[in-house]
Protein backbone atom coordinates (compact mmCIF):
# COMPACT_ATOMS: atom_id res chain seq x y z
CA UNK A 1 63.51 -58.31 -31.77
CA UNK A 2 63.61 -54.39 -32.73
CA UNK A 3 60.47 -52.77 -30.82
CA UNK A 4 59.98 -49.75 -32.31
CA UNK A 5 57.07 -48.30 -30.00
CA UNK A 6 57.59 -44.21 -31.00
CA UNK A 7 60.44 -44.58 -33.04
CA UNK A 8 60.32 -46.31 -36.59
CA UNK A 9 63.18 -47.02 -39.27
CA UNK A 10 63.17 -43.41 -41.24
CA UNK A 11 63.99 -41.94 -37.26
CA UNK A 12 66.94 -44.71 -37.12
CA UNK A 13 68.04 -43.97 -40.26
CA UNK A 14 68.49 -40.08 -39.66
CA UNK A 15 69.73 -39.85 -36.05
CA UNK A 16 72.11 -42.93 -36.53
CA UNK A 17 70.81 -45.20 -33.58
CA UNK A 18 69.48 -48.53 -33.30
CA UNK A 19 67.34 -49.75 -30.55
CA UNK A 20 66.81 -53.35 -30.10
CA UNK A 21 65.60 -55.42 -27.03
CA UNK A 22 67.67 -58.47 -25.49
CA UNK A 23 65.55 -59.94 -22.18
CA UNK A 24 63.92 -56.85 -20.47
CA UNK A 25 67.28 -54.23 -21.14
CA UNK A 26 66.77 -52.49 -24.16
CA UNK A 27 70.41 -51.99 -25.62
CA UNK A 28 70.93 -48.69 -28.02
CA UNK A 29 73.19 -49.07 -30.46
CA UNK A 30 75.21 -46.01 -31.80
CA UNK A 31 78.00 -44.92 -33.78
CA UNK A 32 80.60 -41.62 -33.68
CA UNK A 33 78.16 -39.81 -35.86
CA UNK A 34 75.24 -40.04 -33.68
CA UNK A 35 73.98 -36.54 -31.79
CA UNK A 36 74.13 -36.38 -28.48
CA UNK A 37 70.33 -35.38 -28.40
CA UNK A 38 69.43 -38.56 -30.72
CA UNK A 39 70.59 -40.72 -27.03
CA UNK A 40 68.42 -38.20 -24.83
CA UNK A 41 65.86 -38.17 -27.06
CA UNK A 42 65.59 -42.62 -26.60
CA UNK A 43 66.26 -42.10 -22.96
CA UNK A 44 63.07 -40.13 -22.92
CA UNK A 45 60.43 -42.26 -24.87
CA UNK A 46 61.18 -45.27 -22.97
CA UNK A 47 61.59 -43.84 -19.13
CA UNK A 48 63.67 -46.93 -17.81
CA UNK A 49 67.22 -47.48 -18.24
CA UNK A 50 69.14 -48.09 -21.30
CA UNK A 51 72.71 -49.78 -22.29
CA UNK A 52 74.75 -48.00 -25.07
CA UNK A 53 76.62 -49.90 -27.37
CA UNK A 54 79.15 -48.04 -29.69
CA UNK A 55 79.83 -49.66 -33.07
CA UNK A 56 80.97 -49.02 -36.78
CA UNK A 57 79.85 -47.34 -39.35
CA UNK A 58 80.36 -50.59 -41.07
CA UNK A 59 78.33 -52.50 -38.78
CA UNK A 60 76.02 -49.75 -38.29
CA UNK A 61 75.28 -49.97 -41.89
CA UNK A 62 74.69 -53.60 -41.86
CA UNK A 63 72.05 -53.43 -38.79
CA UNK A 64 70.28 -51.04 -40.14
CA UNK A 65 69.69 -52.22 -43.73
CA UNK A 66 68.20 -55.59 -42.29
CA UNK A 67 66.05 -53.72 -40.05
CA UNK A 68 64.72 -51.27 -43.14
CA UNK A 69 64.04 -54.63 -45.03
CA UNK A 70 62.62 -56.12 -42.30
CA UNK A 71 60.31 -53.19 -41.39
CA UNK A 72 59.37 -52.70 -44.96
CA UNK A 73 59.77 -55.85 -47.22
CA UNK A 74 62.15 -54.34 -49.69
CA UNK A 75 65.65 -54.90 -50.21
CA UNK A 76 69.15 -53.15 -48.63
CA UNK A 77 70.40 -51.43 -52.08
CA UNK A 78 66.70 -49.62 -52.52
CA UNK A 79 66.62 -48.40 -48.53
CA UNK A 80 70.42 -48.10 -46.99
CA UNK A 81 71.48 -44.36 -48.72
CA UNK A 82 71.95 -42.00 -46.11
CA UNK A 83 71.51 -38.90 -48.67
CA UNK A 84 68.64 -39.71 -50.56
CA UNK A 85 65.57 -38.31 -50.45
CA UNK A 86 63.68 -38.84 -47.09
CA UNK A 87 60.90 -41.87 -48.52
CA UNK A 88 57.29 -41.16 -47.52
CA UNK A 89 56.04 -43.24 -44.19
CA UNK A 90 53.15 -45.55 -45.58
CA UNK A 91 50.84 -45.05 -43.33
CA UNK A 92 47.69 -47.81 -44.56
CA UNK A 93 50.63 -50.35 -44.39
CA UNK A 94 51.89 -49.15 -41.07
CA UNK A 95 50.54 -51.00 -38.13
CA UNK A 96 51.84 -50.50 -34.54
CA UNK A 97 50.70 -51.41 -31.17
CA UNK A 98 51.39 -48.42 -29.86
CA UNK A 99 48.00 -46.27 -29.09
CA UNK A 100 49.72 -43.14 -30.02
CA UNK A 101 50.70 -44.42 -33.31
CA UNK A 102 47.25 -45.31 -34.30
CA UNK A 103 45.97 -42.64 -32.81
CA UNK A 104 48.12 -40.12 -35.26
CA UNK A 105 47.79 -41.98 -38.18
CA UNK A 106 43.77 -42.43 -37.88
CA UNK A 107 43.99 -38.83 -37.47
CA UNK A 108 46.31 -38.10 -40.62
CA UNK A 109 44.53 -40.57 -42.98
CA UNK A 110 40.44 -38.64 -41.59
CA UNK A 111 42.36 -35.46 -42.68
CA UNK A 112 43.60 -36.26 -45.97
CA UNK A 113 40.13 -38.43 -47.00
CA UNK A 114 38.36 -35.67 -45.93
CA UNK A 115 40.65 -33.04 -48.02
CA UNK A 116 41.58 -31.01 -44.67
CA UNK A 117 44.58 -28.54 -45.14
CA UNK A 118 45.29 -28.19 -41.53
CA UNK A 119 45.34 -30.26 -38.48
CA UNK A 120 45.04 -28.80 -34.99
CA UNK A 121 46.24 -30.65 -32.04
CA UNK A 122 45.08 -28.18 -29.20
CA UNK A 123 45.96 -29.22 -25.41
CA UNK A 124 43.37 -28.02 -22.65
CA UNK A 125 43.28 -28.37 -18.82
CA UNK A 126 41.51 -32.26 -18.75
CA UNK A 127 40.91 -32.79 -23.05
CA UNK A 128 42.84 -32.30 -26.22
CA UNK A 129 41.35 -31.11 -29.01
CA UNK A 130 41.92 -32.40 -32.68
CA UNK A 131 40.55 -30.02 -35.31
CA UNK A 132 40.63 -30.32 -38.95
CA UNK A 133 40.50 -27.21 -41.55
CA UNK A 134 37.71 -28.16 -44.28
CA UNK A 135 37.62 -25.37 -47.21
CA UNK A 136 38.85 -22.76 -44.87
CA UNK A 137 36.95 -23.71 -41.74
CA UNK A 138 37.60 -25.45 -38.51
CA UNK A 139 35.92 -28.33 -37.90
CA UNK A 140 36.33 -30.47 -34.33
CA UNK A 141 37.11 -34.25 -35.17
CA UNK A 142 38.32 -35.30 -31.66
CA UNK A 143 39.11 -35.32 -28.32
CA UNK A 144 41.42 -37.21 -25.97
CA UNK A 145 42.83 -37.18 -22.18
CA UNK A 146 45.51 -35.00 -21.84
CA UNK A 147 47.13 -37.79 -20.35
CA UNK A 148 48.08 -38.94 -23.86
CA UNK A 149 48.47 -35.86 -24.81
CA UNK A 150 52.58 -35.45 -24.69
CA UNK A 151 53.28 -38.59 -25.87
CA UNK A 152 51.38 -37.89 -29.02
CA UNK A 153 53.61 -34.40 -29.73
CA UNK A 154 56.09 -36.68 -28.81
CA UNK A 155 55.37 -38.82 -31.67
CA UNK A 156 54.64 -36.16 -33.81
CA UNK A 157 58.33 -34.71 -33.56
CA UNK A 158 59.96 -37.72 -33.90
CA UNK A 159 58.28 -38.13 -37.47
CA UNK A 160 59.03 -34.36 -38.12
CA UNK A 161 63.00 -34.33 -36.87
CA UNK A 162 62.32 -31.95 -34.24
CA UNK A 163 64.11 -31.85 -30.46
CA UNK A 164 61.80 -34.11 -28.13
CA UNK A 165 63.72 -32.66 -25.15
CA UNK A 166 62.85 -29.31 -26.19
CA UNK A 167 59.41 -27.27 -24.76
CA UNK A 168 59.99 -24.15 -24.39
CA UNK A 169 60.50 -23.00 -27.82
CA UNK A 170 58.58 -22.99 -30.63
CA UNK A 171 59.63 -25.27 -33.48
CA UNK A 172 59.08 -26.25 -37.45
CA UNK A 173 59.61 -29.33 -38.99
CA UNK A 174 58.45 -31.07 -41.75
CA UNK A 175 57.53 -34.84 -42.62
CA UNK A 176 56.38 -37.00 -45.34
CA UNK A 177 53.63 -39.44 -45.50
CA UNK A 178 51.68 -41.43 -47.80
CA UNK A 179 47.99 -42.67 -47.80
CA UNK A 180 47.67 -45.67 -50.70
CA UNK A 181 48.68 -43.74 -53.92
CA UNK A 182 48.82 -40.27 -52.42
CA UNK A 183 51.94 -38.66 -50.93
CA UNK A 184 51.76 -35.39 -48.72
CA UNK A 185 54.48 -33.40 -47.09
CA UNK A 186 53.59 -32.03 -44.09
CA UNK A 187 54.78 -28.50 -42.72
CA UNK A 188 54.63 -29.31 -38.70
CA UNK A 189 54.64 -26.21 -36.46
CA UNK A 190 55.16 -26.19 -32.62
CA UNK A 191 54.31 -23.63 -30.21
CA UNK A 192 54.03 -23.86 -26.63
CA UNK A 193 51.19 -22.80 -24.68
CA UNK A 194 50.03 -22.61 -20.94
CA UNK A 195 48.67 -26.36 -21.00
CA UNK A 196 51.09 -27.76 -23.27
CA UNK A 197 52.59 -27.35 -27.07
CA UNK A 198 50.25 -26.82 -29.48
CA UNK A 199 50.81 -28.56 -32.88
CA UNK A 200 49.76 -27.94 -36.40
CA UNK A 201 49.95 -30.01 -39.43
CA UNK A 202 49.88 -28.17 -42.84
CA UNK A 203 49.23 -31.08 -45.81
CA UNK A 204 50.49 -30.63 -48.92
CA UNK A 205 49.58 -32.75 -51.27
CA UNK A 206 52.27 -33.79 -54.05
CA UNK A 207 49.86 -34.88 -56.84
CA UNK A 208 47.78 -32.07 -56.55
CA UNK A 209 46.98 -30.72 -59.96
CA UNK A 210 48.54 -26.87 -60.47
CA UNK A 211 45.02 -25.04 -61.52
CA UNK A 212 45.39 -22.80 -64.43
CA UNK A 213 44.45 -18.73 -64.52
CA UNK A 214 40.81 -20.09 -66.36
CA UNK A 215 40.51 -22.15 -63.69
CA UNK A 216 40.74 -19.71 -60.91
CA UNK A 217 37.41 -18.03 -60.74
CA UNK A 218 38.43 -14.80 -62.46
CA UNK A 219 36.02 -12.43 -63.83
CA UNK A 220 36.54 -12.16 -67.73
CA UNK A 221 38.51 -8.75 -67.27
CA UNK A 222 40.44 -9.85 -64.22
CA UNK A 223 41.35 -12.94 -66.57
CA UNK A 224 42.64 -10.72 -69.55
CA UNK A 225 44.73 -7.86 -66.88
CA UNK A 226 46.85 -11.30 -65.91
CA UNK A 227 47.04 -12.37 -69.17
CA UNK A 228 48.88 -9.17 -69.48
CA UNK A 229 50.74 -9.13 -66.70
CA UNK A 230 52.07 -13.02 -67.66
CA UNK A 231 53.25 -11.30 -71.14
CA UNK A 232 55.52 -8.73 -69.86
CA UNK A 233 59.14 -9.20 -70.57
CA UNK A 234 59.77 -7.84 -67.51
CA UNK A 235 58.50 -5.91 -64.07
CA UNK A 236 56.83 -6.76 -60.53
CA UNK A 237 53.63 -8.20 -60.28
CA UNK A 238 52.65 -9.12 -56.47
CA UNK A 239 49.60 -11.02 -54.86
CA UNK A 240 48.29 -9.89 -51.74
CA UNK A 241 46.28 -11.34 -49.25
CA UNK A 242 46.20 -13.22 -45.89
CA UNK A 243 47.75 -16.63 -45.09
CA UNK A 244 46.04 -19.61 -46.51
CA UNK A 245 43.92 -17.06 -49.64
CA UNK A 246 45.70 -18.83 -52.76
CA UNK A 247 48.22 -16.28 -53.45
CA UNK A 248 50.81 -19.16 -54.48
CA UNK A 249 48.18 -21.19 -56.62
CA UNK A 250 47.60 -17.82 -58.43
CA UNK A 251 51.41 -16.86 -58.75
CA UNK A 252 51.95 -20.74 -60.35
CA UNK A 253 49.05 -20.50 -62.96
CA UNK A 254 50.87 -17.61 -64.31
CA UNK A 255 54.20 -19.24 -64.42
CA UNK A 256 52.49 -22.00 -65.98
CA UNK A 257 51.00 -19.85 -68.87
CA UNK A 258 54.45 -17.96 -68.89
CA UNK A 259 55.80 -21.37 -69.64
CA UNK A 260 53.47 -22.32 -72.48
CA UNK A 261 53.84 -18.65 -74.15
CA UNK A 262 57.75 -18.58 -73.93
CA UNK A 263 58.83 -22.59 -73.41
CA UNK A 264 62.32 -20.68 -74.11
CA UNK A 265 62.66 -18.62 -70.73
CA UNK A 266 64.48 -19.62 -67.94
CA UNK A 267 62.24 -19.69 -65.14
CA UNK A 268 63.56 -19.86 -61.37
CA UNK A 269 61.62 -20.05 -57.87
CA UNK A 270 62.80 -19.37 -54.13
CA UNK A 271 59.87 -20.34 -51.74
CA UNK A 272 59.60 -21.34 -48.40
CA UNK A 273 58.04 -24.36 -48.75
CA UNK A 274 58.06 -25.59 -51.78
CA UNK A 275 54.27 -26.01 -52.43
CA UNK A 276 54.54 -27.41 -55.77
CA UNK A 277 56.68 -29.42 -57.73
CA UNK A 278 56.95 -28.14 -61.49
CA UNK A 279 58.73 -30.07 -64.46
CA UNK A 280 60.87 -27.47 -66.20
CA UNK A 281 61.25 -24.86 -63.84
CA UNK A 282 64.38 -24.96 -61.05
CA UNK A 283 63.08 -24.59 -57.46
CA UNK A 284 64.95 -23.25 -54.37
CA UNK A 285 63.57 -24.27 -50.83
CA UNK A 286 64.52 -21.65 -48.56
CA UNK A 287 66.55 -22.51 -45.41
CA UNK A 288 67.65 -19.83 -43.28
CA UNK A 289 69.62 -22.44 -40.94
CA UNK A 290 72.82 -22.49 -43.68
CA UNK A 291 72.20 -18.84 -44.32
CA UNK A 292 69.49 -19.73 -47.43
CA UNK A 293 67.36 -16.90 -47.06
CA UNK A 294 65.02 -14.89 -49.40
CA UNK A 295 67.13 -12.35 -50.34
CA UNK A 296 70.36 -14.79 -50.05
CA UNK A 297 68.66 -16.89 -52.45
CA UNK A 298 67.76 -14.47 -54.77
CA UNK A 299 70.80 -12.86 -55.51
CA UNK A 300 72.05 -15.86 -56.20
CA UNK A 301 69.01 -17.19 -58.42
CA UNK A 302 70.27 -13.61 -60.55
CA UNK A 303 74.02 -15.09 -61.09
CA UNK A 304 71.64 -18.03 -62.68
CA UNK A 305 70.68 -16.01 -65.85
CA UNK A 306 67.05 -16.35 -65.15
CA UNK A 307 64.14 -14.56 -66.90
CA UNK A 308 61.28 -15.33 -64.54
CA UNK A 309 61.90 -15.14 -60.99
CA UNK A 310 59.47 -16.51 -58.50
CA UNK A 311 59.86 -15.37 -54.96
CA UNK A 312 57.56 -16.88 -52.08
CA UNK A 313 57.24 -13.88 -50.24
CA UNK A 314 58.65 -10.51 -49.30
CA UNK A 315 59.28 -10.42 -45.84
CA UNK A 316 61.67 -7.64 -45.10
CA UNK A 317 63.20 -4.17 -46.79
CA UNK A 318 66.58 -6.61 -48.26
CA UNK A 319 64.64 -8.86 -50.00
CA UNK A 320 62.03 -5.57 -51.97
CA UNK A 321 65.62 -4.04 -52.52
CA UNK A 322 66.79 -7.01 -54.65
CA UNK A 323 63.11 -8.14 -56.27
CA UNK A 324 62.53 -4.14 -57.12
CA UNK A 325 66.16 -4.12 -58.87
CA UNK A 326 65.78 -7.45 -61.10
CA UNK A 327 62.39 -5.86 -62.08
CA UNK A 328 64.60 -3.16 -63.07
CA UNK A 329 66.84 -4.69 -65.14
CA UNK A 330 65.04 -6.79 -67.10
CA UNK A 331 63.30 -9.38 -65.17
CA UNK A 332 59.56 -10.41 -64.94
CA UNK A 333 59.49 -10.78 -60.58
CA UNK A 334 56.79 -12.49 -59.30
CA UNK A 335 56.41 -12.58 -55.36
CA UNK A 336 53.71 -11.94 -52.59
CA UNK A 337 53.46 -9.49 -49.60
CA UNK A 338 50.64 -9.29 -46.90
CA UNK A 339 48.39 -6.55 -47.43
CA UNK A 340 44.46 -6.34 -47.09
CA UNK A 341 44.13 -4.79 -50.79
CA UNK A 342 45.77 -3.80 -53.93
CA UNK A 343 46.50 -0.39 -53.55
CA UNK A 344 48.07 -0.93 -49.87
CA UNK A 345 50.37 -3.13 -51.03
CA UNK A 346 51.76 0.10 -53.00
CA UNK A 347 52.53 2.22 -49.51
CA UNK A 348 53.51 -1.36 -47.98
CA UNK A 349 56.49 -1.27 -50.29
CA UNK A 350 57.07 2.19 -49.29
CA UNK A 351 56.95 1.79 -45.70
CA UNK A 352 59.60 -0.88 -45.99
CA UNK A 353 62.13 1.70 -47.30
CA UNK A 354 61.63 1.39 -51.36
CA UNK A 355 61.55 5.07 -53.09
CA UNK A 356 58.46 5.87 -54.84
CA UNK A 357 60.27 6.02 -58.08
CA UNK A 358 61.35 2.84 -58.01
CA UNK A 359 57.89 1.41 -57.23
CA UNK A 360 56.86 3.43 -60.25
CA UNK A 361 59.84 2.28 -62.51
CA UNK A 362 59.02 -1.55 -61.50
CA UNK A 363 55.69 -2.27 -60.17
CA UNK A 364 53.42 -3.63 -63.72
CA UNK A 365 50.19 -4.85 -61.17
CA UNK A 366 49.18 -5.83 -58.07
CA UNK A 367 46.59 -8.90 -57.35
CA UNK A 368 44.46 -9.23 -53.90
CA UNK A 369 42.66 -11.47 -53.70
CA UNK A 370 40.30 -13.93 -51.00
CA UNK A 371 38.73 -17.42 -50.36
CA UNK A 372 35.21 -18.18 -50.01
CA UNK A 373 33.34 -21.52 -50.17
CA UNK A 374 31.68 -22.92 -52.65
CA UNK A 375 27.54 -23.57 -52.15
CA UNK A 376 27.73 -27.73 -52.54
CA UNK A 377 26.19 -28.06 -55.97
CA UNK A 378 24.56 -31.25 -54.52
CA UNK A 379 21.96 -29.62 -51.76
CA UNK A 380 21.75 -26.03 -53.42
CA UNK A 381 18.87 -24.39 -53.61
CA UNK A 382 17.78 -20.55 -53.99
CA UNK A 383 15.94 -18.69 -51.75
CA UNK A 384 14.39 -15.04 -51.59
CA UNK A 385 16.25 -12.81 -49.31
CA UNK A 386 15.01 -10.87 -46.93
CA UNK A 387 15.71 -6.86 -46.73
CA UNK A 388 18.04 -6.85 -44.25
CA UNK A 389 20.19 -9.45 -45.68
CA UNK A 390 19.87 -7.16 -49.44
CA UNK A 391 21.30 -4.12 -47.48
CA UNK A 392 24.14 -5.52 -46.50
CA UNK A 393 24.81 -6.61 -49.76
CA UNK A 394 24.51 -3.27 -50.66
CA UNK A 395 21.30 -3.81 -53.01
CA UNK A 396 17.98 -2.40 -53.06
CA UNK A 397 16.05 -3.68 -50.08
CA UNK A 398 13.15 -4.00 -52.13
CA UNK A 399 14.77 -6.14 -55.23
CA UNK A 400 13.61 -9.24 -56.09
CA UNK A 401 16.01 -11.64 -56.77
CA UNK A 402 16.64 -15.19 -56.04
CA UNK A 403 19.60 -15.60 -54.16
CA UNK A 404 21.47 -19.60 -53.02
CA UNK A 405 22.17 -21.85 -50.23
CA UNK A 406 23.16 -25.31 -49.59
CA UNK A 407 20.81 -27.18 -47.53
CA UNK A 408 23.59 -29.62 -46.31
CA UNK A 409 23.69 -33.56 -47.46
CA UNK A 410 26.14 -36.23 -47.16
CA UNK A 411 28.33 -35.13 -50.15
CA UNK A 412 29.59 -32.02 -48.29
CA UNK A 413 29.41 -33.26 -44.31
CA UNK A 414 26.33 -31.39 -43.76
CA UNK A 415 28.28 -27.73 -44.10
CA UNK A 416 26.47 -27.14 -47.34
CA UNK A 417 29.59 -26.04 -48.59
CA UNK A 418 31.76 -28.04 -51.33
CA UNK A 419 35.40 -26.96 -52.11
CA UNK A 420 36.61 -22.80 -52.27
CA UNK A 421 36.80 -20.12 -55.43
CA UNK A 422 39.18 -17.48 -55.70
CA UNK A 423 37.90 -13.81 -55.28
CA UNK A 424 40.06 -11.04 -56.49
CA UNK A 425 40.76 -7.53 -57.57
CA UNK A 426 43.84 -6.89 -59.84
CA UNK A 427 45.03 -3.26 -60.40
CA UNK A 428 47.06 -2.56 -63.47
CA UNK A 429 49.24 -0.53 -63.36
CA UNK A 430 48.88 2.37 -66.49
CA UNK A 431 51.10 5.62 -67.00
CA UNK A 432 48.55 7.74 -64.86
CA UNK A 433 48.75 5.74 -61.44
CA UNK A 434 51.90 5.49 -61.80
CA UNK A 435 52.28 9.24 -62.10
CA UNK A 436 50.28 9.20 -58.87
CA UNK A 437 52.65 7.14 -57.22
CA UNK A 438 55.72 9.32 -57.96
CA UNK A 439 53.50 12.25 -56.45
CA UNK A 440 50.97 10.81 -53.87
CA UNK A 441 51.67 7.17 -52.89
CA UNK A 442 48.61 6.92 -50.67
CA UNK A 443 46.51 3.63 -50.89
CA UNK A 444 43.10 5.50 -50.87
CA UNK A 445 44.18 7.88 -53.74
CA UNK A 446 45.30 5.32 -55.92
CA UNK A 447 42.26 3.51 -55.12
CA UNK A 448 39.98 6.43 -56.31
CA UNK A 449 42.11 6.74 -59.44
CA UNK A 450 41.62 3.05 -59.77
CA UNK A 451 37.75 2.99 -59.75
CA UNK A 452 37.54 5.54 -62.19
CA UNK A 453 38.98 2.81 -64.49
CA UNK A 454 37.59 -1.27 -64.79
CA UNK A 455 39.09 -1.99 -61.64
CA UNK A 456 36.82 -3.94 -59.66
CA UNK A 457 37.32 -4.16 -55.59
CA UNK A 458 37.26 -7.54 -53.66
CA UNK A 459 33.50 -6.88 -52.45
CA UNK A 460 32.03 -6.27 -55.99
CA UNK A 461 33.87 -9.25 -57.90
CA UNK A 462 32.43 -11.24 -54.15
CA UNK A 463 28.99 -9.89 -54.84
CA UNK A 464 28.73 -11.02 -58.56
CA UNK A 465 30.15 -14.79 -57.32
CA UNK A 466 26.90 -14.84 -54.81
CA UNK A 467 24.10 -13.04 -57.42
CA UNK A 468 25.54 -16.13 -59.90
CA UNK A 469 24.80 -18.51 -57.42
CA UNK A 470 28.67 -20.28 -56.50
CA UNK A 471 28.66 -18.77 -53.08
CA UNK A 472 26.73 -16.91 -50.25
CA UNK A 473 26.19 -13.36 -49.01
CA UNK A 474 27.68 -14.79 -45.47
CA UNK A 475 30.83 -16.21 -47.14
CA UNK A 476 30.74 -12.13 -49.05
CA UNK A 477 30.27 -10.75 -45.43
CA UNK A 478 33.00 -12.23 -44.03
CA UNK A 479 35.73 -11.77 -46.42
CA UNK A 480 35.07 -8.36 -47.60
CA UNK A 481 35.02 -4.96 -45.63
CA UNK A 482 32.17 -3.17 -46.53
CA UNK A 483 32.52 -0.11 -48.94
């Protein structure tokens, strides 16, 4: 009888070995296509020793498709392709023995009920840690010996493909999972620490429904300036922000209404991962380990004949070269870059090497934006602030107002927070600032120029979200630099 313990049928099925039990010796089964590591790595989980058995492909084959059907009640011709697409681990119909295994999935199926985007696994001197991300915030879940503790990154690199063996590096994988109807790909990241490798889990959910640019939380004028920006035949529009602000959900609501105004355009993306999974647009995952990198990938996505180019991020002076050039020549670019605001992203481009001219020639409008929690619409209630809390909003210390709060209830785990809203500030780009650019690309001049216009910063779109009652002068305060 197969006993899986750590390793299940989808690890079989991509390292090419076999483990089965006869008596007390467990006997691994291999064929001339196995990796070395795939032996070490068995050797490893079940500390005792092991007999290898070399066999055929052919035989190989056979083995493993009754263990798949076994394992999972379906038949050989549905499970036994090699290059198919990886199938999702089910993880309500997956029961083990193994502690570990339970322990991990428990864990996995909180997260997703609970509509977590990240899971921490945190090691410590005596505990481990499990933490799960709720709209933006950490929230502890767990904790557990650190006895347990290696077996369950163990675990959790088996499921993600990564080198069990390994330690001392840091390493991504990714894995699939599903939870009843839902399926998630999950981005795993490894990095080790003083008491041990610290994991994180990033879900992505593959129903999730792409919002649309009305559905963002934009002001009415921020709305219209992307409206714009979506209609241009061709330039760079960029998104700016931190890690984890939306800059991709934005970026996709404006390919989707690019694809409703012009079903006609050819519409290509290069991201790293692929977040979402669009009907009618082709989508490059990035893979730097054959070479597939951002700007590899998008000089090749320009051989393609495309007329709307997604990129998932600028990382480096190559990759601005090439986006800045198809802006140029008659492509509408749309990629992201890490700035804290709009008008640094314009001196970020410079400071990677891109002439001012060319920022003026191709840059149409920048987007920064931010995400803040929503008040739960179950508990809120308004209160009347008190003067210290108006000053820091930047409002009369003697104004009366009402201002809200969630009280905390069941519906929102006692946070008093429900779900996250955009807020942004977009800068369009007119003949003027762009003048300014070709003269004095400095962020704080452009912003002046800016303010003279209807651009609106971060901080006042943030303030109008909290006076209309969808979130709080906290979530304002700690977003938004003061001005």
């Amino acid at each position: 009888m197969t006993q899986n313990i750590l390793l299940g049928p989808s690890y079989f099925q991509k390292r090419r070995v076999i483990l089965d039990w006869e008596g007390e010796t467990p006997c691994l089964y291999f064929t001339e296509q196995t990796p070395e590591e795939a032996l070490e790595e068995v050797r490893f989980f079940l500390q005792r020793p092991v007999r290898f058995c070399k066999i055929s492909l052919e035989e190989f084959s056979e083995r493993l498709g009754r263990l798949l059907s076994e394992e999972a009640g379906v038949s050989l011709a549905e499970e036994s392709g090699y290059g198919e697409r990886e199938s999702a681990l089910d993880l309500l119909n997956h029961y083990s023995e193994a502690p570990v295994v339970n322990l991990i999935n428990r864990v996995l199926i909180r997260a997703s009920r609970a509509g977590a985007s990240d899971i921490h696994f945190d090691p410590g001197e005596r505990e481990a840690l499990v933490r799960l991300r709720l709209d933006g915030v950490l929230h502890e879940y767990r904790r557990f010996p650190m006895q347990l503790y290696p077996q369950v990154v163990a675990r959790i690199k088996v499921m993600a493909n990564l080198n069990v063996a390994e330690k001392l590096v840091p390493q991504d994988g990714r894995m699939r999972i599903k939870i009843g109807e839902r399926e998630f790909d999950i981005r795993v990241s490894v990095l080790p620490t003083i008491f041990g490798e610290r994991v994180v889990l990033r879900l992505l959910e593959q129903s999730n429904r792409l919002l649309t640019l009305g559905e963002l939380g934009l002001s009415e004028e921020d709305y219209r300036k992307l409206e714009r920006l979506a209609r241009k035949p061709y330039g760079l529009v960029l998104a700016t922000g931190p890690t984890g602000a939306g800059k991709s959900t934005t970026l996709y609501a404006m390919l989707l209404l690019v694809r409703e105004l012009y079903p006609h355009k050819n519409i290509i993306t290069i991201e790293d991962p692929v977040e979402y999974q669009v009907s009618g647009i082709g989508q490059v995952q990035v893979n730097p380990k054959v070479g597939l990198t951002f700007a590899a990938g998008l000089r090749s996505i320009l051989r393609q004949d495309p007329d709307v180019i997604l990129v998932g991020e600028i990382r480096d002076t190559e990759t601005a070269e090439i986006a800045v050039h198809a802006a140029l020549t008659g492509h509408l670019v749309l990629s992201t870059l890490h700035t804290n605001d709009a008008p640094t992203a314009i001196t970020r481009l410079v400071d990677m090497g891109i002439e001012p001219y060319l920022i003026a020639s191709s840059l149409e409008g920048v987007i920064a934006q931010r995400l803040v929690r929503r008040i739960c619409l179950h508990c809120r209630e308004s209160y009347r602030p008190a003067p210290e809390e108006l000053k820091t909003l930047g409002l009369p210390e003697d104004a009366q107002i009402d201002l809200f709060r969630g009280k905390g209830c069941e519906d929102c785990l006692g946070t008093g927070y429900k779900g996250r809203i955009g807020v942004f500030e977009v800068l369009e780009l007119d003949e003027k600032l762009k003048n300014l650019i070709l003269t004095t690309p400095n962020a704080a001049e452009i912003r002046k120029e800016a303010l003279k216009k209807n651009f609106k910063t971060l901080r006042q779109d943030a303030l109008e979200k909290v006076l209309a009652g969808l979130t709080t002068s906290s979530e304002l305060l700690a977003v938004t630099e003061k001005e």
